[in-house]
PDB file of N, CA and C in Angstrom:
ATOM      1  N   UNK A   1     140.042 129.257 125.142  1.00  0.00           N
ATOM      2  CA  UNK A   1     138.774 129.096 125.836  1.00  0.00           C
ATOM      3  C   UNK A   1     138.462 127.616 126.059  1.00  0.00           C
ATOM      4  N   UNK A   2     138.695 127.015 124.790  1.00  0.00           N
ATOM      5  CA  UNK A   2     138.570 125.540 124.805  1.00  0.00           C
ATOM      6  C   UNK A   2     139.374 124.432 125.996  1.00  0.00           C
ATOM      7  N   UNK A   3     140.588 125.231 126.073  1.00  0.00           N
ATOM      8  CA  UNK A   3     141.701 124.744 127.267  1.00  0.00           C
ATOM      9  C   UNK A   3     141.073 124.891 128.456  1.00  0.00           C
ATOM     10  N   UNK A   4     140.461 126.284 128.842  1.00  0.00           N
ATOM     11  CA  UNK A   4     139.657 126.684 130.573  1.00  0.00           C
ATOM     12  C   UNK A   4     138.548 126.107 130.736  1.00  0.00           C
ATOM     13  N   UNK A   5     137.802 125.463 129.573  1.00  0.00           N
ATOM     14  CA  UNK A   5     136.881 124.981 130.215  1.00  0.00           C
ATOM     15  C   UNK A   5     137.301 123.492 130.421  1.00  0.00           C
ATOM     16  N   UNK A   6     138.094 123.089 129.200  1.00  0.00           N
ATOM     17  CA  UNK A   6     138.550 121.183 129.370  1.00  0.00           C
ATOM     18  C   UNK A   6     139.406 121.425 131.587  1.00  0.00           C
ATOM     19  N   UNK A   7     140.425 122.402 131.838  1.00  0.00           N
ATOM     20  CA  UNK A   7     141.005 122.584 132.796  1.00  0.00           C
ATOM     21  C   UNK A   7     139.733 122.674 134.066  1.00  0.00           C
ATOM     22  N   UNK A   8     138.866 123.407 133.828  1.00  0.00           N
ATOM     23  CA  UNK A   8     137.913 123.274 135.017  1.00  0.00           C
ATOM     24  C   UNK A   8     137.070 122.204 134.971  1.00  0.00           C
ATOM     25  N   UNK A   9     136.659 121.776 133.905  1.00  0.00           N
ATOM     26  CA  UNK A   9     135.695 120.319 133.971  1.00  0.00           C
ATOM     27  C   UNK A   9     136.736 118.979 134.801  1.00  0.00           C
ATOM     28  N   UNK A  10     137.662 119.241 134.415  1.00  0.00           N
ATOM     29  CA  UNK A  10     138.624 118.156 134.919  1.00  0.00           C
ATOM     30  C   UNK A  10     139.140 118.369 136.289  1.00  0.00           C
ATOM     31  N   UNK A  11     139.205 119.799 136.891  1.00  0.00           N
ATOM     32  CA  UNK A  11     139.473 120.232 138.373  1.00  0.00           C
ATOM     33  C   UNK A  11     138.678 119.858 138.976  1.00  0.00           C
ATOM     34  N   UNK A  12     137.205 120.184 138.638  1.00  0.00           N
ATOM     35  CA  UNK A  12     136.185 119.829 138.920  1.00  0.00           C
ATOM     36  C   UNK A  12     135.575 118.274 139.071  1.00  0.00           C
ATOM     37  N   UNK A  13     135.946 117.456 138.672  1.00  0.00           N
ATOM     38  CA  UNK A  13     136.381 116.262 138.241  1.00  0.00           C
ATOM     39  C   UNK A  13     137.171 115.719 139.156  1.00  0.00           C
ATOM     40  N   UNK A  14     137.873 116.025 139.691  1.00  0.00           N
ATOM     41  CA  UNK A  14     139.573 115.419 140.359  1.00  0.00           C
ATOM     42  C   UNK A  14     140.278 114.748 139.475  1.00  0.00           C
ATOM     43  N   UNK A  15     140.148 114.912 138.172  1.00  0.00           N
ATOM     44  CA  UNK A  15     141.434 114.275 137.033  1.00  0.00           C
ATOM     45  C   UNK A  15     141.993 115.598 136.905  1.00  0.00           C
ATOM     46  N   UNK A  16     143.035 114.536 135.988  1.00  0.00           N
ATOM     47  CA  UNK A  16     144.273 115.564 135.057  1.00  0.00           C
ATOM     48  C   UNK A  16     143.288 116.082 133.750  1.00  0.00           C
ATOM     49  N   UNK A  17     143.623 116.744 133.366  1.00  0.00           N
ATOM     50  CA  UNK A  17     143.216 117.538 132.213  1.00  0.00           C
ATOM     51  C   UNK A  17     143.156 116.040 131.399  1.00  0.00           C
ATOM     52  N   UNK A  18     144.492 115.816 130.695  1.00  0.00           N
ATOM     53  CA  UNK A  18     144.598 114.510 129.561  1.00  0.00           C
ATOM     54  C   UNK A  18     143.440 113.379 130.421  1.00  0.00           C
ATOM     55  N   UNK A  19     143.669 113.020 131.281  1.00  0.00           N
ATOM     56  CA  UNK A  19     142.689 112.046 131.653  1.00  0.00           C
ATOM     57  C   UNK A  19     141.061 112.341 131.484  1.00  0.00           C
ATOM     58  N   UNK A  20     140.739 113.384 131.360  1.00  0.00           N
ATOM     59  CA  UNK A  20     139.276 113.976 131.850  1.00  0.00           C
ATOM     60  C   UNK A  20     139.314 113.775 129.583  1.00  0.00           C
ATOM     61  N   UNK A  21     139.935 114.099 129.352  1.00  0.00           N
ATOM     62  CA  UNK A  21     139.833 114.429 127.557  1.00  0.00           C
ATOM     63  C   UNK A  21     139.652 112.656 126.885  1.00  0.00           C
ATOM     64  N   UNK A  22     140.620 111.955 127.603  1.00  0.00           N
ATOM     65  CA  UNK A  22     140.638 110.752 127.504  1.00  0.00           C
ATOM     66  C   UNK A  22     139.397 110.130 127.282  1.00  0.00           C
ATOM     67  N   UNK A  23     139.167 110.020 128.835  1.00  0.00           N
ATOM     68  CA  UNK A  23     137.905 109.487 128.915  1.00  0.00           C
ATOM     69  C   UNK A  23     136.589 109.970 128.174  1.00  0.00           C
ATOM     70  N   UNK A  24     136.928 111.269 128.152  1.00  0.00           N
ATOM     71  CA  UNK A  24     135.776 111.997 127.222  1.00  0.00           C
ATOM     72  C   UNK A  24     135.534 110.781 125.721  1.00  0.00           C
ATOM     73  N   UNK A  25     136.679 111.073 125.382  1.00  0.00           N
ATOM     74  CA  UNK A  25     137.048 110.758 123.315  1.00  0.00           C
ATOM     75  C   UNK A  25     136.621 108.992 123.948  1.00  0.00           C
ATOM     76  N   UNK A  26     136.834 108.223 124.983  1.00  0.00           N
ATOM     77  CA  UNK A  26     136.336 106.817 124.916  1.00  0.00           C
ATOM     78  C   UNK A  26     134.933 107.180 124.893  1.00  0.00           C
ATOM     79  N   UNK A  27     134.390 107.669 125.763  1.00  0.00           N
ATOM     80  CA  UNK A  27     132.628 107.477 125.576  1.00  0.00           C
ATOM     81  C   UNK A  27     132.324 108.166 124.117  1.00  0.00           C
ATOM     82  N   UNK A  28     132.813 109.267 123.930  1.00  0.00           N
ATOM     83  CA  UNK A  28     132.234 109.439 122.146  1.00  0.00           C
ATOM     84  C   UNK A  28     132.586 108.417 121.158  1.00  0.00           C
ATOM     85  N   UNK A  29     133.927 107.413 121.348  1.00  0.00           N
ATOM     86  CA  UNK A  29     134.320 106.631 120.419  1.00  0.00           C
ATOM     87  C   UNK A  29     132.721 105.464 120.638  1.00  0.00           C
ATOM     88  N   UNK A  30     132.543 105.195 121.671  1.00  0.00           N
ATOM     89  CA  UNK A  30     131.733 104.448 122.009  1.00  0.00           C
ATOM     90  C   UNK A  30     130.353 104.876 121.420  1.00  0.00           C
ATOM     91  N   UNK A  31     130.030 105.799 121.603  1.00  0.00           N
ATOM     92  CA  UNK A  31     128.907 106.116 121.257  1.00  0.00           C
ATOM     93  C   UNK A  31     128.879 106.001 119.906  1.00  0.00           C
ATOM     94  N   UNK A  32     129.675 106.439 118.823  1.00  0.00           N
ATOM     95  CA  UNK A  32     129.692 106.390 117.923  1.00  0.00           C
ATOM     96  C   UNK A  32     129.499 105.391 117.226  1.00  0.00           C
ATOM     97  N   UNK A  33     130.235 104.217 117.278  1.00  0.00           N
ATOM     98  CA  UNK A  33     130.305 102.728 117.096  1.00  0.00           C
ATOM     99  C   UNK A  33     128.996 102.075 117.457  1.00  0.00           C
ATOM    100  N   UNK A  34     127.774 102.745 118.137  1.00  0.00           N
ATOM    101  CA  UNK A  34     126.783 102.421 118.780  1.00  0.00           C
ATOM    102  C   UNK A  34     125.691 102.994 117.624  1.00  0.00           C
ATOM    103  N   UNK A  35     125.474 103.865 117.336  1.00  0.00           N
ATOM    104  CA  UNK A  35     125.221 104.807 116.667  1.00  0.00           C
ATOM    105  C   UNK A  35     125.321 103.899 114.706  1.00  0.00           C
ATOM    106  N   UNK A  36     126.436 103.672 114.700  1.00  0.00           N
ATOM    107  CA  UNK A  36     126.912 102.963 113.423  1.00  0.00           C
ATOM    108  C   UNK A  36     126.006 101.585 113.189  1.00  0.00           C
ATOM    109  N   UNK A  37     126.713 100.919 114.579  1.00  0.00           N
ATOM    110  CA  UNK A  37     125.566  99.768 114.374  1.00  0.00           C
ATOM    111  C   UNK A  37     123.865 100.056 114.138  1.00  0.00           C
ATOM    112  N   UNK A  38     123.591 100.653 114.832  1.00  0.00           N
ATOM    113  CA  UNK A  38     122.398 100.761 114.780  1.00  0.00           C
ATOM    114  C   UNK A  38     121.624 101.096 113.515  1.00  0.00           C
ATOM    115  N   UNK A  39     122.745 102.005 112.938  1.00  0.00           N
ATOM    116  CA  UNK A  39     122.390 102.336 111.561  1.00  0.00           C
ATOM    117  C   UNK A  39     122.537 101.005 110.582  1.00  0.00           C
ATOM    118  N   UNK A  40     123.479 100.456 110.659  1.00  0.00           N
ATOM    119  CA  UNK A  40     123.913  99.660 109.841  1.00  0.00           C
ATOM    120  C   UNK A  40     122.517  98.825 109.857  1.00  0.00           C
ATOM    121  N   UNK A  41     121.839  98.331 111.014  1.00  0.00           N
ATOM    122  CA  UNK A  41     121.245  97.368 111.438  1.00  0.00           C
ATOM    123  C   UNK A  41     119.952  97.646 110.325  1.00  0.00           C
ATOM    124  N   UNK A  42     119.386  99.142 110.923  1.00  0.00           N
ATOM    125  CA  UNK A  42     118.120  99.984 110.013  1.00  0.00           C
ATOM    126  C   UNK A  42     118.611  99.906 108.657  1.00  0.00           C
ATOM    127  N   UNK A  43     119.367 100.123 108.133  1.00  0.00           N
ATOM    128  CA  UNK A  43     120.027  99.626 107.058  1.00  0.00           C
ATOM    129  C   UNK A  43     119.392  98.350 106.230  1.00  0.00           C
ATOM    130  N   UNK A  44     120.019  97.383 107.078  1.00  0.00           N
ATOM    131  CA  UNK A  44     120.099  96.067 106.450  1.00  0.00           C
ATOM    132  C   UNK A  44     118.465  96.056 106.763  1.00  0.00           C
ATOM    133  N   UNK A  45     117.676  96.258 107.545  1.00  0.00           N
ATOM    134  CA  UNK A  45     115.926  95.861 107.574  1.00  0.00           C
ATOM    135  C   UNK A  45     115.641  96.375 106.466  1.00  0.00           C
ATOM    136  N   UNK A  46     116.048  97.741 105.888  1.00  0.00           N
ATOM    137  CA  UNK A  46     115.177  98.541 105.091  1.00  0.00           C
ATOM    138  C   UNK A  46     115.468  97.142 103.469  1.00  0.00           C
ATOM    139  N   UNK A  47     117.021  97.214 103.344  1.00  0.00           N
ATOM    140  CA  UNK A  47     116.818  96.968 102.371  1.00  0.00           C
ATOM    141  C   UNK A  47     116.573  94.954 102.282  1.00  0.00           C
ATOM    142  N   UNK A  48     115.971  94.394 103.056  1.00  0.00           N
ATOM    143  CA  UNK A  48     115.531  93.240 103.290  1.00  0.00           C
ATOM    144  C   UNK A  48     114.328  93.190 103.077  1.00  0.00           C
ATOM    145  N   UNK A  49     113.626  94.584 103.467  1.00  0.00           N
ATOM    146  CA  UNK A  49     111.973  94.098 103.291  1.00  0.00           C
ATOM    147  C   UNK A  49     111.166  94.109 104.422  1.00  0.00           C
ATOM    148  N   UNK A  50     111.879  93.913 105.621  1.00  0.00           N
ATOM    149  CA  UNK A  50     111.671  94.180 107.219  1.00  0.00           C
ATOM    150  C   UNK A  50     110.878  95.055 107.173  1.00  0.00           C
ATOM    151  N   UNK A  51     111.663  95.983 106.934  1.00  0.00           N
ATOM    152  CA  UNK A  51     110.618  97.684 107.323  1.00  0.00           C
ATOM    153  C   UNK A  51     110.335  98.429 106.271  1.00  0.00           C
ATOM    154  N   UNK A  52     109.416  98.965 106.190  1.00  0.00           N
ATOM    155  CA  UNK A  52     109.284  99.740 104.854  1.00  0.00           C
ATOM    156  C   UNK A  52     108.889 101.195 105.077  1.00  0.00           C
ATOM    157  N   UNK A  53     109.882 102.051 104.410  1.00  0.00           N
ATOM    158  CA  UNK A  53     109.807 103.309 104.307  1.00  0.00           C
ATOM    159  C   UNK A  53     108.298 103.870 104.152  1.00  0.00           C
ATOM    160  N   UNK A  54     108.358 105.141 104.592  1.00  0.00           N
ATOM    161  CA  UNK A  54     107.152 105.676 104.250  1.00  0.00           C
ATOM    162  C   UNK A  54     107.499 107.414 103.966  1.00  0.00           C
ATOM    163  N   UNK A  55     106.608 107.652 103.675  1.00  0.00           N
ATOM    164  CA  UNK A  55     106.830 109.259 103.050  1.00  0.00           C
ATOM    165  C   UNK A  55     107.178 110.008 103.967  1.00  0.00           C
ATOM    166  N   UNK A  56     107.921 110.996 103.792  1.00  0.00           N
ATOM    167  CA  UNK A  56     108.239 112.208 104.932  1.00  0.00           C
ATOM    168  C   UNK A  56     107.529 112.943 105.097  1.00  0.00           C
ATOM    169  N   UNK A  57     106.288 113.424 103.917  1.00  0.00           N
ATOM    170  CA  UNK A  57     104.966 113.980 104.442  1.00  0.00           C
ATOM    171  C   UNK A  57     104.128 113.437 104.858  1.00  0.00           C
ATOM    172  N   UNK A  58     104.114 111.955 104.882  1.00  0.00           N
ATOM    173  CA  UNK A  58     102.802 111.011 105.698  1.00  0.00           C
ATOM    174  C   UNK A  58     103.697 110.940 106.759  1.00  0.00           C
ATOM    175  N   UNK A  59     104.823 110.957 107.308  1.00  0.00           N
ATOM    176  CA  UNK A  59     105.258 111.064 108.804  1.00  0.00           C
ATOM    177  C   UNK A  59     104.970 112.223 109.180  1.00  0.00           C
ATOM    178  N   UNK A  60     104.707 113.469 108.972  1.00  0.00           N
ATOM    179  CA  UNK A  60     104.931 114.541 109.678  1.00  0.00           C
ATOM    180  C   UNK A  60     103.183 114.588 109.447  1.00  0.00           C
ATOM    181  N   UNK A  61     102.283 113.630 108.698  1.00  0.00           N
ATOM    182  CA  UNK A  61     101.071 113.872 108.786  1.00  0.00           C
ATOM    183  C   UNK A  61     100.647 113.146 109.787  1.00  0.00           C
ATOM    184  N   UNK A  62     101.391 111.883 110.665  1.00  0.00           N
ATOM    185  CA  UNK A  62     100.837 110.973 111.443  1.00  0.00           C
ATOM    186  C   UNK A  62     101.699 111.802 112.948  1.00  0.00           C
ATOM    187  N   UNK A  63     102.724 112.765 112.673  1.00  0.00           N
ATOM    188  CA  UNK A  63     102.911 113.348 114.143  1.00  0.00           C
ATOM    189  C   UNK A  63     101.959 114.056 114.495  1.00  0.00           C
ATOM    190  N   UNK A  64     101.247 115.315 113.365  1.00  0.00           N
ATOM    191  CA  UNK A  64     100.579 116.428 113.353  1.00  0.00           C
ATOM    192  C   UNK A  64      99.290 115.582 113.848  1.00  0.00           C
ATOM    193  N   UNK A  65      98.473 114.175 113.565  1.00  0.00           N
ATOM    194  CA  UNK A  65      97.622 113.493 114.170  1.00  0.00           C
ATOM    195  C   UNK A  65      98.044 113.335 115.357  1.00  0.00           C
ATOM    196  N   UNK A  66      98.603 112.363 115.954  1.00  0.00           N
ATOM    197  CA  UNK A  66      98.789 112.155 117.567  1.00  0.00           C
ATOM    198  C   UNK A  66      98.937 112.975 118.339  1.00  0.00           C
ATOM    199  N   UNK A  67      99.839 113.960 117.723  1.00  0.00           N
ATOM    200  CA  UNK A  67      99.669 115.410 118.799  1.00  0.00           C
ATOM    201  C   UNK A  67      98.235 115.694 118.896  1.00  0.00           C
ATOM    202  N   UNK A  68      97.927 116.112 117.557  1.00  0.00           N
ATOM    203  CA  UNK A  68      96.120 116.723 117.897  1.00  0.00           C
ATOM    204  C   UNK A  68      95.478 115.799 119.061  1.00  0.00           C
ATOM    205  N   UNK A  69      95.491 114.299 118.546  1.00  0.00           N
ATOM    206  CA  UNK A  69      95.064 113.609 119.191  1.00  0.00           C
ATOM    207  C   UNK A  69      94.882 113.620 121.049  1.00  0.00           C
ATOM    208  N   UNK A  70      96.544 113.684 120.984  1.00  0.00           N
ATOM    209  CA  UNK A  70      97.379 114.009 122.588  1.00  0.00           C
ATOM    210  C   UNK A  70      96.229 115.758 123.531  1.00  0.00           C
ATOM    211  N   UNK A  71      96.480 116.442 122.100  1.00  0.00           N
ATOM    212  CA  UNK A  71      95.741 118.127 123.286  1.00  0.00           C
ATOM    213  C   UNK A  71      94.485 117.342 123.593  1.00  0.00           C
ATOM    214  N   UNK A  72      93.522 117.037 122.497  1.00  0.00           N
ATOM    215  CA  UNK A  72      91.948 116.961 122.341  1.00  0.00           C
ATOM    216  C   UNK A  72      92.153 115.975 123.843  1.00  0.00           C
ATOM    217  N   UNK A  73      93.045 114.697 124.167  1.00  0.00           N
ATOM    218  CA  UNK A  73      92.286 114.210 125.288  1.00  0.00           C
ATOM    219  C   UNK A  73      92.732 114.766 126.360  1.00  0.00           C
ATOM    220  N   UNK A  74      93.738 115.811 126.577  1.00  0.00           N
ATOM    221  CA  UNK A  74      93.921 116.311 127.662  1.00  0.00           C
ATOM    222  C   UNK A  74      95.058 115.784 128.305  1.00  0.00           C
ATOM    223  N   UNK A  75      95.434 114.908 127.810  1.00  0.00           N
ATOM    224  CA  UNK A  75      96.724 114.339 128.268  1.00  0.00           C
ATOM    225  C   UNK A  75      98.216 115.154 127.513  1.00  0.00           C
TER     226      UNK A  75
END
């Protein structure tokens, strides 16, 4: 199944099968490495002092605010 759809995305495409997979695995390699940094980056703030954590129930208490916030003005 995995083969008919990589074969039609790539027909569909005007590549070769290997080329269409290729290019695929570069943009995920990419993304990934993107992804890493970024972490790495949040990383190094947290444990510098930069940013400071906050609770996972005071985040989901400051979404459950702005939403309310968001209906009540109508926007």
């Amino acid at each position: 199944e995995l083969q008919a759809q990589l074969d039609k995305l790539a027909s569909d495409a005007g590549q070769r099968t290997d080329e269409l997979v290729r290019d695929v695995m570069a943009g995920y390699v990419h993304e990934v490495a993107h992804v890493r940094e970024t972490l790495d980056r949040r990383y190094d703030d947290i444990k510098s002092g930069k940013v400071q954590l906050i609770d996972g129930e005071e985040a989901f208490v400051r979404l459950r605010a702005k939403s309310e916030a968001r209906r009540n003005s109508g926007a």
